[in-house]
C-alpha atoms as a PDB file:
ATOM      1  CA  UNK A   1       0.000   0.000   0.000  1.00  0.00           C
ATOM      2  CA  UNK A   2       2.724   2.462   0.847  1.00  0.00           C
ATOM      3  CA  UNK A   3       4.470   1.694  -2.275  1.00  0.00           C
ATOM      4  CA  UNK A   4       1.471   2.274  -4.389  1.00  0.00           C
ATOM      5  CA  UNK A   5       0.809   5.862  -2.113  1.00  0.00           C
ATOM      6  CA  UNK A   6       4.230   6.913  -2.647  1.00  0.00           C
ATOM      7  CA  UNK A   7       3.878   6.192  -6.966  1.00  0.00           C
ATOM      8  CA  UNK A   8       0.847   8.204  -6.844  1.00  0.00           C
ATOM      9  CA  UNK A   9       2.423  11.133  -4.899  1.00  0.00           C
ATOM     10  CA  UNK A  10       5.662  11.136  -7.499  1.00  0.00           C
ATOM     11  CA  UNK A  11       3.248  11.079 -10.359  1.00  0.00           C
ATOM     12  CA  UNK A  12       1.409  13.979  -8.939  1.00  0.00           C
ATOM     13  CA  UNK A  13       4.844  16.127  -8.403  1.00  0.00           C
ATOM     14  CA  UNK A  14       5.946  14.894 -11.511  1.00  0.00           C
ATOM     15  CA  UNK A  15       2.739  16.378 -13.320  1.00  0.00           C
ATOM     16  CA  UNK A  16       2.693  19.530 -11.245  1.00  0.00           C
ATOM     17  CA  UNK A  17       6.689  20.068 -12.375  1.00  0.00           C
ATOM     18  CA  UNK A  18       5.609  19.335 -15.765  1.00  0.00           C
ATOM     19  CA  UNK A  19       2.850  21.787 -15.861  1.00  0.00           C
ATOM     20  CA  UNK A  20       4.613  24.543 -14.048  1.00  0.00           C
ATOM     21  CA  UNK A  21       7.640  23.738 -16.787  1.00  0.00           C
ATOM     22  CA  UNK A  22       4.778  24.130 -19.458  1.00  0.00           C
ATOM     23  CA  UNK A  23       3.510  27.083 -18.416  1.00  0.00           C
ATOM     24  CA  UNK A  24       6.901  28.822 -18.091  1.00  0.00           C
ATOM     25  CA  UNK A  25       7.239  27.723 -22.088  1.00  0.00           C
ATOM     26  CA  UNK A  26       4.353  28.816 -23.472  1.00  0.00           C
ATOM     27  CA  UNK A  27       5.082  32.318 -21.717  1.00  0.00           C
ATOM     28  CA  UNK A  28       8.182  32.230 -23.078  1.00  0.00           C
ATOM     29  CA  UNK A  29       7.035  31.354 -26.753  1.00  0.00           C
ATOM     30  CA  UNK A  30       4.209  34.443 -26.388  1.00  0.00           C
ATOM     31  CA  UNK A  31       7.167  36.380 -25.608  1.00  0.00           C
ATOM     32  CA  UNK A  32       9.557  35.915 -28.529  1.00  0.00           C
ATOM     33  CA  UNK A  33       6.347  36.268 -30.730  1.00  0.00           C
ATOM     34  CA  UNK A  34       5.752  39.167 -29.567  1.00  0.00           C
ATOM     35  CA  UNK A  35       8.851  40.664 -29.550  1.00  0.00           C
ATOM     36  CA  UNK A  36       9.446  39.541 -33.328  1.00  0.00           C
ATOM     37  CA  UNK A  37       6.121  40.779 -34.092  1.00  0.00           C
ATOM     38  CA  UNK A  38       7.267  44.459 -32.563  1.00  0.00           C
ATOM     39  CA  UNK A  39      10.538  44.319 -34.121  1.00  0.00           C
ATOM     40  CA  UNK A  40       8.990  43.876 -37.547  1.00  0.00           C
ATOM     41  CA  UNK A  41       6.607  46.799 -36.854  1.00  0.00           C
ATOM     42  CA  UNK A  42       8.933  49.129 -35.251  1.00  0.00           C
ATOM     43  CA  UNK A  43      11.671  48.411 -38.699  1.00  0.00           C
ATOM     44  CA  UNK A  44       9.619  48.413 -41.354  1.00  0.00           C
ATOM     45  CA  UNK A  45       9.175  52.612 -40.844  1.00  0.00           C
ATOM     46  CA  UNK A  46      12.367  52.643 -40.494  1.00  0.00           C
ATOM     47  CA  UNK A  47      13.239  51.494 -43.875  1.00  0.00           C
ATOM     48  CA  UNK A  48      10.847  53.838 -45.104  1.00  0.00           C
ATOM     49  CA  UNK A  49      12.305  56.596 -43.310  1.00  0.00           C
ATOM     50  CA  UNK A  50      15.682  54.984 -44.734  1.00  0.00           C
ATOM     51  CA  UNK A  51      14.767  54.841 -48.361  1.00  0.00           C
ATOM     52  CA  UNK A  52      13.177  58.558 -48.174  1.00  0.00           C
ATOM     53  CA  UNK A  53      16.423  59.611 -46.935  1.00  0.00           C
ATOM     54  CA  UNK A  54      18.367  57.844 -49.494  1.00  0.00           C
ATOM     55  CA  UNK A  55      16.248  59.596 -52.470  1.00  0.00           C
ATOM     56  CA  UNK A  56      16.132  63.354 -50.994  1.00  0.00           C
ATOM     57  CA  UNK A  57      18.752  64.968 -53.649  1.00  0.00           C
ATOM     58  CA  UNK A  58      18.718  62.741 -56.096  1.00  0.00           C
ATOM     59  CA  UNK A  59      14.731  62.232 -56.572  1.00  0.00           C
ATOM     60  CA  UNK A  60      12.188  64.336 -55.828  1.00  0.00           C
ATOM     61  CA  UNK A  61      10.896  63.721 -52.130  1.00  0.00           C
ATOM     62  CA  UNK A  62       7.256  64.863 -51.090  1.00  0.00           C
ATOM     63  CA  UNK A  63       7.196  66.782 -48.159  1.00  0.00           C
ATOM     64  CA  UNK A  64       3.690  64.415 -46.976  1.00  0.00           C
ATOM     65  CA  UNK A  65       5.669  61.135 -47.701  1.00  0.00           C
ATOM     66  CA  UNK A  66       8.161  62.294 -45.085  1.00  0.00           C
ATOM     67  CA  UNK A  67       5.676  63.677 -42.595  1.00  0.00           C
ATOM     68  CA  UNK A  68       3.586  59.822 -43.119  1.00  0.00           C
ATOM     69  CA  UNK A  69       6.910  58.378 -42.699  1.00  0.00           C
ATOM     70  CA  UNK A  70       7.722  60.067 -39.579  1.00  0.00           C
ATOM     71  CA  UNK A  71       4.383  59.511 -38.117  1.00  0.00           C
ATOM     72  CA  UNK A  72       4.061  56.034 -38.937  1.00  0.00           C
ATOM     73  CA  UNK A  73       7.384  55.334 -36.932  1.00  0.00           C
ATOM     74  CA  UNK A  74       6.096  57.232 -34.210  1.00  0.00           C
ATOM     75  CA  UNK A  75       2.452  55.319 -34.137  1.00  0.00           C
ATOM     76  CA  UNK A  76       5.041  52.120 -34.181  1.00  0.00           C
ATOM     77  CA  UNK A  77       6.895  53.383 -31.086  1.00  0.00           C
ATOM     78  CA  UNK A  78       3.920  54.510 -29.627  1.00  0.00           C
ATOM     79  CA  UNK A  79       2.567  50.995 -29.865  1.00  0.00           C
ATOM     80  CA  UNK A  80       5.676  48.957 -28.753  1.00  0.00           C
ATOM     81  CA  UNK A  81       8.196  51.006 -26.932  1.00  0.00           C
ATOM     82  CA  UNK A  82       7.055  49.291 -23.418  1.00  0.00           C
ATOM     83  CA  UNK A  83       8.187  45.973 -24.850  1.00  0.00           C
ATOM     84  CA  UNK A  84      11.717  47.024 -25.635  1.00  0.00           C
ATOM     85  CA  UNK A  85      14.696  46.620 -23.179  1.00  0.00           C
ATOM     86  CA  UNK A  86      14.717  50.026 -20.817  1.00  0.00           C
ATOM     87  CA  UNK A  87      18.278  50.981 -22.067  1.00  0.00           C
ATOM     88  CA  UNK A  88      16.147  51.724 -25.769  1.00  0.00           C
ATOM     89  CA  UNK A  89      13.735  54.123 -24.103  1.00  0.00           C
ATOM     90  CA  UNK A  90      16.018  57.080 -26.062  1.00  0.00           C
ATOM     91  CA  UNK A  91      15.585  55.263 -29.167  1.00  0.00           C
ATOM     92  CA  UNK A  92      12.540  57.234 -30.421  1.00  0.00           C
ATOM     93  CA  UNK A  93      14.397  60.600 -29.955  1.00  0.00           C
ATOM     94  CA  UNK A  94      17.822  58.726 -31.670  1.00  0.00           C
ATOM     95  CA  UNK A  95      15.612  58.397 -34.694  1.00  0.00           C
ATOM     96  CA  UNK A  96      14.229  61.848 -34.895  1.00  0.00           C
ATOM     97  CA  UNK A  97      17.473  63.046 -34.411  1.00  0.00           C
ATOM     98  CA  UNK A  98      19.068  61.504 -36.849  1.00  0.00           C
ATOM     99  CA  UNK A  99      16.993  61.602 -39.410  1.00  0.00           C
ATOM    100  CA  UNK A 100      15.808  65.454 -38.436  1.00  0.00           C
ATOM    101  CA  UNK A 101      19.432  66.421 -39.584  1.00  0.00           C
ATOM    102  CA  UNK A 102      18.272  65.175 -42.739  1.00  0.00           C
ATOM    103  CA  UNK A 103      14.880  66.401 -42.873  1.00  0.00           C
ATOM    104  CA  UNK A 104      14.707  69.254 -40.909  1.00  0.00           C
ATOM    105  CA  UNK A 105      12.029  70.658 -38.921  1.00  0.00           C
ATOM    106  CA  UNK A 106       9.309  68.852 -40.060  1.00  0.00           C
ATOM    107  CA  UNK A 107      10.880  65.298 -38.360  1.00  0.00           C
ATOM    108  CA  UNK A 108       8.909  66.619 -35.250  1.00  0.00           C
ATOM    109  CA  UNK A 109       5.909  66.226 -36.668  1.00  0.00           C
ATOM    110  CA  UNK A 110       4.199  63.764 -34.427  1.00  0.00           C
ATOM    111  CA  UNK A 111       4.856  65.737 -31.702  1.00  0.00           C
ATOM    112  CA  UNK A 112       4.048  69.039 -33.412  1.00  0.00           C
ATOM    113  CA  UNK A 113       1.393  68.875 -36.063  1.00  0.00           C
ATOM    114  CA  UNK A 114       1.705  72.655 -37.230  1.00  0.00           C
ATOM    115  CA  UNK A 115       5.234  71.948 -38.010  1.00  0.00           C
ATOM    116  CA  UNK A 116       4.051  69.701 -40.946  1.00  0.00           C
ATOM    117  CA  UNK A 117       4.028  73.075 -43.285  1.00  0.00           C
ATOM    118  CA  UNK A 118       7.772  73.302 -43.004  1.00  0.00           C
ATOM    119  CA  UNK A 119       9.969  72.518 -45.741  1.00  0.00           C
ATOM    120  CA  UNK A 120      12.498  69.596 -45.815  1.00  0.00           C
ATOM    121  CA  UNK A 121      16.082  70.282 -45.557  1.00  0.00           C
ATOM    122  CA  UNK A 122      18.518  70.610 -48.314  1.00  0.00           C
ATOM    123  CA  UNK A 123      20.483  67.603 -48.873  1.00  0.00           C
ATOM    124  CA  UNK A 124      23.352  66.785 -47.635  1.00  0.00           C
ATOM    125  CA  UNK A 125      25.035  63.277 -48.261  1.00  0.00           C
ATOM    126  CA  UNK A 126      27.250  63.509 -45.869  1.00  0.00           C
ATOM    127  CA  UNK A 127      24.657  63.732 -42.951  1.00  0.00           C
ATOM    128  CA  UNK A 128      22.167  61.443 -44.966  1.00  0.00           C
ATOM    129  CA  UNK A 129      24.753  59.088 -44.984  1.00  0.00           C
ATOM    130  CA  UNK A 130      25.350  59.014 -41.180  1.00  0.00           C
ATOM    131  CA  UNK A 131      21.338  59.012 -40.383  1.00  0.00           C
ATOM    132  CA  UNK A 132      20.846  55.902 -42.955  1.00  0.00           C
ATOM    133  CA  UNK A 133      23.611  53.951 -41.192  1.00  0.00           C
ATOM    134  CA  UNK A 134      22.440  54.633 -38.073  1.00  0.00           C
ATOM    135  CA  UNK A 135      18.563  53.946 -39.101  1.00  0.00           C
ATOM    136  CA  UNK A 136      20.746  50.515 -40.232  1.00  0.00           C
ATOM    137  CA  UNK A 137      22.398  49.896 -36.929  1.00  0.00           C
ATOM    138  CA  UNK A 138      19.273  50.814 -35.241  1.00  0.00           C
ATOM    139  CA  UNK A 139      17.116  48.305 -37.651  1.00  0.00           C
ATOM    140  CA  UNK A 140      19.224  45.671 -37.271  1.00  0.00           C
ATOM    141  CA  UNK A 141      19.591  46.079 -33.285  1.00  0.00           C
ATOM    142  CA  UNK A 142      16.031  45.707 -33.470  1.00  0.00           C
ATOM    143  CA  UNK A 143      15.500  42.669 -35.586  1.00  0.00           C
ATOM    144  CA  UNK A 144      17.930  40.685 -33.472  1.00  0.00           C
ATOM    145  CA  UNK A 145      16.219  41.745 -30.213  1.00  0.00           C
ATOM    146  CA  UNK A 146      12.821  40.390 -31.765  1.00  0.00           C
ATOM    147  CA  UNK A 147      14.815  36.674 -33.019  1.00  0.00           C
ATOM    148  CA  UNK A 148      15.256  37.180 -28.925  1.00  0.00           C
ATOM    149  CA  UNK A 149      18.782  35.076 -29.739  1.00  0.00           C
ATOM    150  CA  UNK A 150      21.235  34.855 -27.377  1.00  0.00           C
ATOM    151  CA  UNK A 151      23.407  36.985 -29.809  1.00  0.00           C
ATOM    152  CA  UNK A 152      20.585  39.630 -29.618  1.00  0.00           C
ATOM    153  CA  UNK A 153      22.595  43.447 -28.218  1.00  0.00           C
ATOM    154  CA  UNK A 154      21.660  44.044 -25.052  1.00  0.00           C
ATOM    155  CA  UNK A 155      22.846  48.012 -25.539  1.00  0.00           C
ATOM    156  CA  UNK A 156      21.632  50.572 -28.163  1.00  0.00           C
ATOM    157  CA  UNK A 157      23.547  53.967 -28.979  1.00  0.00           C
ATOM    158  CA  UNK A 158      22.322  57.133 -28.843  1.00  0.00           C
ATOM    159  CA  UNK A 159      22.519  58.437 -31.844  1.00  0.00           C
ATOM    160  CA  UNK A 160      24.737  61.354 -30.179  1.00  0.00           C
ATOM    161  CA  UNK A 161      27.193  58.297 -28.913  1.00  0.00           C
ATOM    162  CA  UNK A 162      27.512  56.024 -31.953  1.00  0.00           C
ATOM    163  CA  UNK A 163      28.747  59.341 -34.233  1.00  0.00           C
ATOM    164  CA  UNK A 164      31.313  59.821 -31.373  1.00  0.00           C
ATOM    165  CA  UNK A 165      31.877  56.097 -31.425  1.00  0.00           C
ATOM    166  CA  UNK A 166      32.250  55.762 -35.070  1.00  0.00           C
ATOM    167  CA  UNK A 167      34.394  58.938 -35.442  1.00  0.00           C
ATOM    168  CA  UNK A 168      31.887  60.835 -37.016  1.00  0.00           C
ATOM    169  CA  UNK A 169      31.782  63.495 -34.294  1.00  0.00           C
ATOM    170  CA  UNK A 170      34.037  64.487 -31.517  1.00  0.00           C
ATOM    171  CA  UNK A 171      32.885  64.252 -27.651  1.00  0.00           C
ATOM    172  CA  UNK A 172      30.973  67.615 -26.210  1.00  0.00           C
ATOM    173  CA  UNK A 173      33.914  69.256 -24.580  1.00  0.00           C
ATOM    174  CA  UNK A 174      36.762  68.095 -27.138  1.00  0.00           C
ATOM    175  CA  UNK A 175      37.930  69.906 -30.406  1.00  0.00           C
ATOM    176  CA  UNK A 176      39.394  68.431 -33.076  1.00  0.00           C
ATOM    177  CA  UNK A 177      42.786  69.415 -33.362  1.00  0.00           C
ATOM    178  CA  UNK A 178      43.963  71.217 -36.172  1.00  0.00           C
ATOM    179  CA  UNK A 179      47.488  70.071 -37.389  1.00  0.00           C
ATOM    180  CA  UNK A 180      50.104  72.703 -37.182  1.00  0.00           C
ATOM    181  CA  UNK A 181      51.055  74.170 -40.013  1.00  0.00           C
END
């Protein structure tokens, strides 16, 4: 009898262990969906942003494709940013700044609709090129967050830090030094 009693109580705490196991793993699972579901929502304006910044100067640009761009990014934030690691908080403000050296003004747009009448900033491919890589860097941070791999960054730059980390831009407080001539 007490052998039979004790097979029934190690079922039991082996079924409770397996369901508390379970449970765990399908949280998990909702997770990682979830997270790759944001990371595709929060990238794909950001290759719109990307390919609006790639054809200002060379193609004509509509003022309204930039101002949907930017507020379609921001409707994506909106929606996801509580799901992203706390370190990313900045990275709505990373993007607007970025791409608002670009764009000008009118990058605030979701946070001030009368600025939408402004016009877009003349090119310049030297700052368009350092907003699309970062829009890159930032994209592809993203995506491997959402694949929730154990290769996925656990830090995002600022846009501010990764010039000054990629040499693009000095440190506040330092000067380049000019060579002596």
């Amino acid at each position: 009898m007490t052998s039979s009693a004790g097979t029934v109580a190690l079922a039991l705490v082996t079924a409770w262990v397996g369901y508390l196991l379970g449970g765990k793993q399908e949280r998990e699972k909702e997770k990682r969906s979830r997270n790759v579901l944001a990371a595709g929502e929060l990238t794909e304006p950001l290759r719109e942003l990307q390919r609006l910044l790639r054809r200002l100067g060379r193609d004509d640009v509509d003022k309204a494709e930039v101002v949907s761009a930017f507020i379609d990014w921001s409707s994506a934030y909106d929606n996801h940013a509580h799901r992203l690691p706390a370190k990313w908080r900045h990275l709505s403000r990373s993007i607007r700044d970025a791409a608002g050296t670009v764009f000008g003004g009118v990058s605030l747009v979701h946070i001030r609709p009368n600025l939408a009448h402004l016009e877009l900033g003349e090119p310049d491919g030297m700052w368009q090129d350092y907003a699309d890589e970062y829009l890159e860097y930032a994209a592809s941070c993203l995506l491997k967050w959402g694949d929730s791999s154990k290769s996925a960054p656990t830090d995002l730059m600022t846009y501010e830090a990764w010039l000054v980390s990629t040499g693009r831009r000095e440190p506040y407080g330092h000067n380049r030094h000019e060579p002596d001539v």
